[in-house]
Protein backbone atom coordinates (compact mmCIF):
# COMPACT_ATOMS: atom_id res chain seq x y z
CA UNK A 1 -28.67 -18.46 36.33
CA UNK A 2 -25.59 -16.80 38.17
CA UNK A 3 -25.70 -18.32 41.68
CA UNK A 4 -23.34 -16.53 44.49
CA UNK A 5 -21.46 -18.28 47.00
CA UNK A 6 -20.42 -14.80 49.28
CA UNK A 7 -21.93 -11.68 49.03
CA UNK A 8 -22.04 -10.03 45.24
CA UNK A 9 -24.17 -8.39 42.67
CA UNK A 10 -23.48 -8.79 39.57
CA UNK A 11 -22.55 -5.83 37.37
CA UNK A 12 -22.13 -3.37 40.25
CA UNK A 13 -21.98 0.53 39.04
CA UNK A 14 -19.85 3.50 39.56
CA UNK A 15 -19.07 6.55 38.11
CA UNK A 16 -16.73 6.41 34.61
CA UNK A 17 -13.42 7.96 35.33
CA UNK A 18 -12.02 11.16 34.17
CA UNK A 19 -8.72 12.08 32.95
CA UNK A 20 -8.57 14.36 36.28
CA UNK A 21 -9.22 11.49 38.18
CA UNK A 22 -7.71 8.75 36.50
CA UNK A 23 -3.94 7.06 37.48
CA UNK A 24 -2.96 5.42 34.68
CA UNK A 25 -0.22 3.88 36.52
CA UNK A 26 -1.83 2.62 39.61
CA UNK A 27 -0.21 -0.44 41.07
CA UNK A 28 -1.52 -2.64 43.29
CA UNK A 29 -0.47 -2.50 46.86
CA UNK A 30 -2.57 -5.66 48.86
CA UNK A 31 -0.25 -7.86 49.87
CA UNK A 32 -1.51 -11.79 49.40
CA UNK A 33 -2.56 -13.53 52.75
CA UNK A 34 0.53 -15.32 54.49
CA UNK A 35 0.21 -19.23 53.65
CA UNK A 36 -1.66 -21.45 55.54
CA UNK A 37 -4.44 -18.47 56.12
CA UNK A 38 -5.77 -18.01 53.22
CA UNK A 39 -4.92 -16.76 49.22
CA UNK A 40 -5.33 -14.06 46.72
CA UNK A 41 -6.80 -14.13 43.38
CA UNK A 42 -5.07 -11.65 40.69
CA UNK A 43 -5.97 -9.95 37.31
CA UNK A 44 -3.95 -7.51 35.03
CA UNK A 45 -5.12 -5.86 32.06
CA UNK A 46 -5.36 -2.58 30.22
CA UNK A 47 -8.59 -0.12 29.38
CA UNK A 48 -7.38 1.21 26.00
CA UNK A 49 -8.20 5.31 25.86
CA UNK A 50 -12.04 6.16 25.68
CA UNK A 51 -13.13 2.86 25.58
CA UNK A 52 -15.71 0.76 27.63
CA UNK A 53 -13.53 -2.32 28.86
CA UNK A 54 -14.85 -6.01 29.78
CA UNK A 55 -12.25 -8.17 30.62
CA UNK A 56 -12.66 -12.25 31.78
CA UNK A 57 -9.24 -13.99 32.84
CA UNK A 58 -9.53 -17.83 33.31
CA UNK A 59 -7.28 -19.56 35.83
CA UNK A 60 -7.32 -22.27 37.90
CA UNK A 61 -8.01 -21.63 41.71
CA UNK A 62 -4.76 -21.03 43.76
CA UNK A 63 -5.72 -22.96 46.88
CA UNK A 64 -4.72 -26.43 47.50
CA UNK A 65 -7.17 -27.76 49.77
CA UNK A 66 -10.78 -27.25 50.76
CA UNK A 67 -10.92 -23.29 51.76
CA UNK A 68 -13.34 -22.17 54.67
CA UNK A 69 -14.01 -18.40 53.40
CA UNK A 70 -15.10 -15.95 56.18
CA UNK A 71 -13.34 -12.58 55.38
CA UNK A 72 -12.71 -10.88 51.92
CA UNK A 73 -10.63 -8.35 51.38
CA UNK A 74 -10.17 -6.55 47.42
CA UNK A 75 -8.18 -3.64 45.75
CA UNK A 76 -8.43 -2.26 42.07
CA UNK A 77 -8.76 0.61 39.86
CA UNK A 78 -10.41 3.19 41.25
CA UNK A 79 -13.72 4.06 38.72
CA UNK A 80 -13.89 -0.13 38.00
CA UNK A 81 -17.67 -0.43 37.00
CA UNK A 82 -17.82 -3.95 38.36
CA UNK A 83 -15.53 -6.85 39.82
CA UNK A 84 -16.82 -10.24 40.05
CA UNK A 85 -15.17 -13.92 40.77
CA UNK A 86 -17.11 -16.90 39.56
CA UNK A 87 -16.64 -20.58 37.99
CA UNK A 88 -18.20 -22.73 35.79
CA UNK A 89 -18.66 -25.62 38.21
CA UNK A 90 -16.53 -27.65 40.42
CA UNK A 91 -14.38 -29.61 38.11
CA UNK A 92 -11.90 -27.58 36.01
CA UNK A 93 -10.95 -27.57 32.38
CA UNK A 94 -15.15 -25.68 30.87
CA UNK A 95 -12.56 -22.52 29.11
CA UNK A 96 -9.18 -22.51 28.70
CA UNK A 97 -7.01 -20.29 30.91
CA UNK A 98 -6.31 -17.21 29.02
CA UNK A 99 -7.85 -13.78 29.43
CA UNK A 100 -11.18 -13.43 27.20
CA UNK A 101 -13.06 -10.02 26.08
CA UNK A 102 -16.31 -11.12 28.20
CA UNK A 103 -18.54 -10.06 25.27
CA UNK A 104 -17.34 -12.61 23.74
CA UNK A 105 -16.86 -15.20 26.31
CA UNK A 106 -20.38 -14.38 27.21
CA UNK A 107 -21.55 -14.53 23.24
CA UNK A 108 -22.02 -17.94 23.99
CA UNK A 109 -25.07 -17.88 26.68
CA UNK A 110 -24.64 -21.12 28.70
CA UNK A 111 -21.19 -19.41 29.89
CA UNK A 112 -23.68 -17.15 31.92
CA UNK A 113 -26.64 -18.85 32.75
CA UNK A 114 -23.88 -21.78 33.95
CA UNK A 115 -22.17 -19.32 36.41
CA UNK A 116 -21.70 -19.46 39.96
CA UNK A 117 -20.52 -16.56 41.54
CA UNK A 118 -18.20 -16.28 44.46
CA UNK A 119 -17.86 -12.90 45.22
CA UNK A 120 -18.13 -9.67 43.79
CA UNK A 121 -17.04 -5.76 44.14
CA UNK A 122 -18.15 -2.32 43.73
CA UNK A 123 -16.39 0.96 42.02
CA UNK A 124 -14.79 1.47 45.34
CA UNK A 125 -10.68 0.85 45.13
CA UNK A 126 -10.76 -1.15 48.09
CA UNK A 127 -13.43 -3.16 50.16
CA UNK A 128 -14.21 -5.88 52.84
CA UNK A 129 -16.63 -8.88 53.29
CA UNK A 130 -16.43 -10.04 57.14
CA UNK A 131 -18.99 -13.27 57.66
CA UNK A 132 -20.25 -13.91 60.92
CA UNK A 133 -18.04 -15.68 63.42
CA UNK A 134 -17.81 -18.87 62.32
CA UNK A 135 -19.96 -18.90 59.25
CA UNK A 136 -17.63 -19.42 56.13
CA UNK A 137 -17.97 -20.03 52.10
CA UNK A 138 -16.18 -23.33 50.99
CA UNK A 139 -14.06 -22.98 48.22
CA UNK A 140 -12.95 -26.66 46.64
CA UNK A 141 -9.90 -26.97 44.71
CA UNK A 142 -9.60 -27.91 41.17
CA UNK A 143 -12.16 -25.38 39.91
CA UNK A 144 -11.47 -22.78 37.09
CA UNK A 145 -12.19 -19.08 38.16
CA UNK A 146 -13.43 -16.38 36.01
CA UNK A 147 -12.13 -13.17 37.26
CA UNK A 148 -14.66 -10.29 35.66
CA UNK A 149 -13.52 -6.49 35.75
CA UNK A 150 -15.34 -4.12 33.77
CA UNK A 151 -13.93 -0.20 32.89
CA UNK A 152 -15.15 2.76 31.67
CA UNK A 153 -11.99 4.59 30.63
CA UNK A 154 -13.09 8.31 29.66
CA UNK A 155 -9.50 9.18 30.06
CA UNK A 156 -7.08 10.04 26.72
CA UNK A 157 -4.67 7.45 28.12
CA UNK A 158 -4.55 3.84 28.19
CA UNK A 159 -5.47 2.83 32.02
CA UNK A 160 -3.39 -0.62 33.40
CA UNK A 161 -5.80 -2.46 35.04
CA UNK A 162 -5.87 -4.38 38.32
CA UNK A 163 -7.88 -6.52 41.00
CA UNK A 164 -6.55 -7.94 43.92
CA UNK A 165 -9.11 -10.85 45.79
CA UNK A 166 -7.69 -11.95 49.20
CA UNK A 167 -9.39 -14.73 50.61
CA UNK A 168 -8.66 -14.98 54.39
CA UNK A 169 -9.71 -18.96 55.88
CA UNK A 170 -10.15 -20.09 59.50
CA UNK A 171 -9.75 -23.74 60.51
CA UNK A 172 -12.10 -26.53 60.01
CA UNK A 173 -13.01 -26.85 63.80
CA UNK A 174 -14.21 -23.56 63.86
CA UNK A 175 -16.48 -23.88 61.03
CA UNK A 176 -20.16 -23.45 62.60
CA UNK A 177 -22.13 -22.86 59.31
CA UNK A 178 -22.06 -22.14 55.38
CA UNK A 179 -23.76 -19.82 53.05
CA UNK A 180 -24.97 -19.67 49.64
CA UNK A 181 -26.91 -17.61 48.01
CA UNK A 182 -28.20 -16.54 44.71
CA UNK A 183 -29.33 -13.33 42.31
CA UNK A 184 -32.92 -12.26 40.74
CA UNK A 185 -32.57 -10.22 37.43
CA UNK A 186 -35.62 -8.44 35.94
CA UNK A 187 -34.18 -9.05 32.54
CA UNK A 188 -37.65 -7.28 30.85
CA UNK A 189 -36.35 -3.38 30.86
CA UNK A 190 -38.35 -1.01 28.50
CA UNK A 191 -37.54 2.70 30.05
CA UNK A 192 -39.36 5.20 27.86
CA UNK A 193 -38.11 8.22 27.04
CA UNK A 194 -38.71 11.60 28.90
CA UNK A 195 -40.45 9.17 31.92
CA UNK A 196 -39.84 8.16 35.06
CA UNK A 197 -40.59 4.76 35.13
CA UNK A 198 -40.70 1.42 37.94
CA UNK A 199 -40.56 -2.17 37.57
CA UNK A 200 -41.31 -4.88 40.68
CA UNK A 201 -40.39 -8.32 41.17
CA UNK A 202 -41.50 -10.87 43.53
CA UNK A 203 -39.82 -14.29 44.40
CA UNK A 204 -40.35 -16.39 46.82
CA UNK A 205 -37.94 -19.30 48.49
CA UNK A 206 -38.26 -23.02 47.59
CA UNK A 207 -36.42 -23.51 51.13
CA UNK A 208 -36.20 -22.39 54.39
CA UNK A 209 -33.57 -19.87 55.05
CA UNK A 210 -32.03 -17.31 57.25
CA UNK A 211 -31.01 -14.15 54.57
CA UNK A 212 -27.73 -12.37 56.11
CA UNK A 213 -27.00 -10.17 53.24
CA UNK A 214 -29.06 -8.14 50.34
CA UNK A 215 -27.36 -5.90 47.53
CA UNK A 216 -28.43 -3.81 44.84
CA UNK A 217 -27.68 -2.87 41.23
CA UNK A 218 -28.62 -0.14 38.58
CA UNK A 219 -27.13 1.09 36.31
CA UNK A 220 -26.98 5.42 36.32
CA UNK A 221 -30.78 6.27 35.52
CA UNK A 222 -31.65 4.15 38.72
CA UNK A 223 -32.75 6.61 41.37
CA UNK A 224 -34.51 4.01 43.93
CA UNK A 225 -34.35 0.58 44.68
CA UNK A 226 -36.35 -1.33 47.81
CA UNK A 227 -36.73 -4.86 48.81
CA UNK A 228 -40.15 -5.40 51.06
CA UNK A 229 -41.14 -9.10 52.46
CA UNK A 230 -43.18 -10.65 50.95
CA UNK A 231 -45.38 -13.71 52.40
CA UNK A 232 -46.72 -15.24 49.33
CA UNK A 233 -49.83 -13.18 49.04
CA UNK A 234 -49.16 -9.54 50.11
CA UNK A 235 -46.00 -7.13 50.64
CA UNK A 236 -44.99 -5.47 54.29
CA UNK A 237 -42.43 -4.60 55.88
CA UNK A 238 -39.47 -3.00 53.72
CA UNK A 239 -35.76 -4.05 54.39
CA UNK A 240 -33.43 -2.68 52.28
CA UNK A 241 -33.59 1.06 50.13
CA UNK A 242 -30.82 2.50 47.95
CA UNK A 243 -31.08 5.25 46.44
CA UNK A 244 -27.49 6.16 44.86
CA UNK A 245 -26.73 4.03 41.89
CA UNK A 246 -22.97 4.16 41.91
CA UNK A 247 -23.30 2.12 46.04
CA UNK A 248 -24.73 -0.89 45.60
CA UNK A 249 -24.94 -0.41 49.11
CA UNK A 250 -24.69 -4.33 50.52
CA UNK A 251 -26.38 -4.39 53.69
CA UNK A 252 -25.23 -7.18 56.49
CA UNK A 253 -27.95 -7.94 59.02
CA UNK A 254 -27.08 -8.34 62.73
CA UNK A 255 -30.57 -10.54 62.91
CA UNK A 256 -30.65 -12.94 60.44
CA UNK A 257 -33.97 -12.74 58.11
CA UNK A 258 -36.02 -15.82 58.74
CA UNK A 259 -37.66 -16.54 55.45
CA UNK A 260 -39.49 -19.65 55.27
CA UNK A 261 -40.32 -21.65 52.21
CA UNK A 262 -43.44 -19.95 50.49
CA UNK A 263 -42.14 -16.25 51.29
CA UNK A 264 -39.31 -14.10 50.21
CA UNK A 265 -39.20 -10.35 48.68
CA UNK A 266 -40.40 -8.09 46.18
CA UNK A 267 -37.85 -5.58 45.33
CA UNK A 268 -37.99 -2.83 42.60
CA UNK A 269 -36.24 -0.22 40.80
CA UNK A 270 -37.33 3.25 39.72
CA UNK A 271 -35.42 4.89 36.85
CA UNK A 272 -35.30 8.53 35.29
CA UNK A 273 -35.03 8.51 31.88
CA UNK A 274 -34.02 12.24 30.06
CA UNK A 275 -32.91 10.90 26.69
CA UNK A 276 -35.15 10.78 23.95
CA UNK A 277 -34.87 7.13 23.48
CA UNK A 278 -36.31 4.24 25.12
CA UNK A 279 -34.07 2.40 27.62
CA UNK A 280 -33.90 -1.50 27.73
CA UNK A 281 -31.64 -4.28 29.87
CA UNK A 282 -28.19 -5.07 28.97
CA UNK A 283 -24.55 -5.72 29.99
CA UNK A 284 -23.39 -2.75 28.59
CA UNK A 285 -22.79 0.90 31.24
CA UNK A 286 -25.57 2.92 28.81
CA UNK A 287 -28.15 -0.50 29.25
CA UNK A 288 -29.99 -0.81 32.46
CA UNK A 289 -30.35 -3.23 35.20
CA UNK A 290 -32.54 -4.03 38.25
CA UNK A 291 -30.69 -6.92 40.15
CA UNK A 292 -31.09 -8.20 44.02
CA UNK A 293 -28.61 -10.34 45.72
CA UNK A 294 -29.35 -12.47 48.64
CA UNK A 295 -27.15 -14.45 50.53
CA UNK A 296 -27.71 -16.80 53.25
CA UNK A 297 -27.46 -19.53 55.46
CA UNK A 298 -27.33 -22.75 55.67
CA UNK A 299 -25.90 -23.83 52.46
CA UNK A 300 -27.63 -25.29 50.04
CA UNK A 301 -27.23 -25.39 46.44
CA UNK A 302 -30.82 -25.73 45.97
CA UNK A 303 -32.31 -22.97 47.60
CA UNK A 304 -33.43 -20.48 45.38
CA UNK A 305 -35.79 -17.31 45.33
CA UNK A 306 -37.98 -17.83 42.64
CA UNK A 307 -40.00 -15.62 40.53
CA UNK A 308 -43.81 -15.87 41.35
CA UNK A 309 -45.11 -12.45 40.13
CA UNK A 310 -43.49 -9.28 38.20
CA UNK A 311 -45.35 -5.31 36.58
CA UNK A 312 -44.94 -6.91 33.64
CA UNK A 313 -47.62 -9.40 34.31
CA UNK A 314 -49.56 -7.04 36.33
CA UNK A 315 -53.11 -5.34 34.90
């Protein structure tokens, strides 16, 4: 399962680029953090012409001591589809460093299901992550990261690709509290054609929590997605609602959600379909997902939101 660390859902979506909007020289500007308060994590690559781009560069971790997270800043192309920083664990040396076309890194399925996810960006070029005072995600050294960007280039140029990650730490003594946090996929998609169609999930926590952050994703027939409470028996009150696929739309709570073991969420997604084909789940832009993030405190590796009920089960 793909786990996150800080605030990300996985395969964010935006709108594919055009050659009107397209810079095919774009260079990036963000400036790594000074040393001693924090680092950056970099990727280059290029988005041949009309092509559908899904690039993984392996490297080892830049920092050089144990990293207390608790502000994000990124920059990249504008029209990226998704960004994401993960690692296979927290001892180096799973894939050697090189830069990988992810369908084929990802051919092999444990590379997935093995991930955990750091962070993670939306088609906007440039975004923040603030954490509340205090509250941090601790990066080790020695791990490998996996820095994901996937492009849509609709352009008739060859696009140079770039993400920027800057990592911004505070000092140990101000450290107050960590987060983890994790991802529920509804991996089951059948869309049919000419419909308008809705799938629900519900998961529940195997620990006591306070939630901080939930996040979206669809892909572009998604025209609603909502996350209720759910108390082990019965839905109420509902907490988050999207409905523009190309924001993932992460929401930050002032107040902490209290979810005790037992309870958690049921969140779903309502698609359009107009083609004249059926519509299932997959990694590709034309595939569809329904994906909610959650990310909380304290942190614990072993919390997890799991699935209790989904439609497909239902009479």
């Amino acid at each position: 399962m793909r786990l996150s660390i800080l605030c990300t859902a996985a395969f964010f979506g935006c709108t594919p680029t055009s050659p009107l909007d397209t810079d095919i020289d774009e260079k990036p500007t963000l400036a790594p953090p000074p040393e001693g308060e924090g680092f950056q994590l970099a990727m280059d690559g290029v988005a041949p012409a009309l092509s559908e781009t899904w690039l993984c560069s392996v490297y080892p971790i830049p920092n050089t001591a144990l990293s207390n997270v608790n502000f994000v800043e990124y920059e990249q192309n504008y029209g990226t589809h998704h960004m994401t920083i993960s690692t296979m664990g927290f001892v180096g040396g799973q894939i050697a460093p090189g830069t990988y076309d992810c369908n084929e890194l990802y051919g092999d399925t444990s590379v997935m299901e093995n991930q955990i996810m750091i962070f993670g960006g939306a088609g906007d070029e440039q975004g923040t992550m603030q954490l509340p005072e205090g509250v941090v995600a601790q990066l080790p050294t020695g791990i490998d990261i996996i820095h994901e960007v996937h492009y849509v280039n609709a352009s008739q140029e060859d696009v140079q690709l770039h993400s920027r990650v800057n990592a911004w730490t505070i000092p140990e003594s101000e450290v107050v509290s960590g987060i983890w946090g994790g991802q529920v996929r509804d991996e089951i998609i059948d869309i049919p054609p000419q419909a308008e169609h809705t799938d629900w999930t519900r998961c529940v926590m195997n620990e006591d929590v306070d939630v901080i952050f939930l996040a979206s994703h669809m892909h572009a027939r998604g025209i609603e997605f909502t996350i209720k409470l759910f108390d082990g028996s019965a839905t109420g009150e509902m907490v988050y609602t999207n409905d523009d696929w190309h924001d993932p739309k992460i929401v930050q709570f002032e107040d902490p959600i209290h979810v005790p073991a037992g309870s958690g969420f049921e969140y779903s997604c309502t698609w359009n379909n107009e083609s004249d084909a059926s519509v299932s789940y997959g990694l590709r832009a034309e595939d569809e997902m329904c994906n909610m993030t959650y990310v909380h405190t304290p942190m614990s590796m072993t919390a997890a939101c799991e699935v209790v009920a989904t439609s497909d089960d239902a009479p």
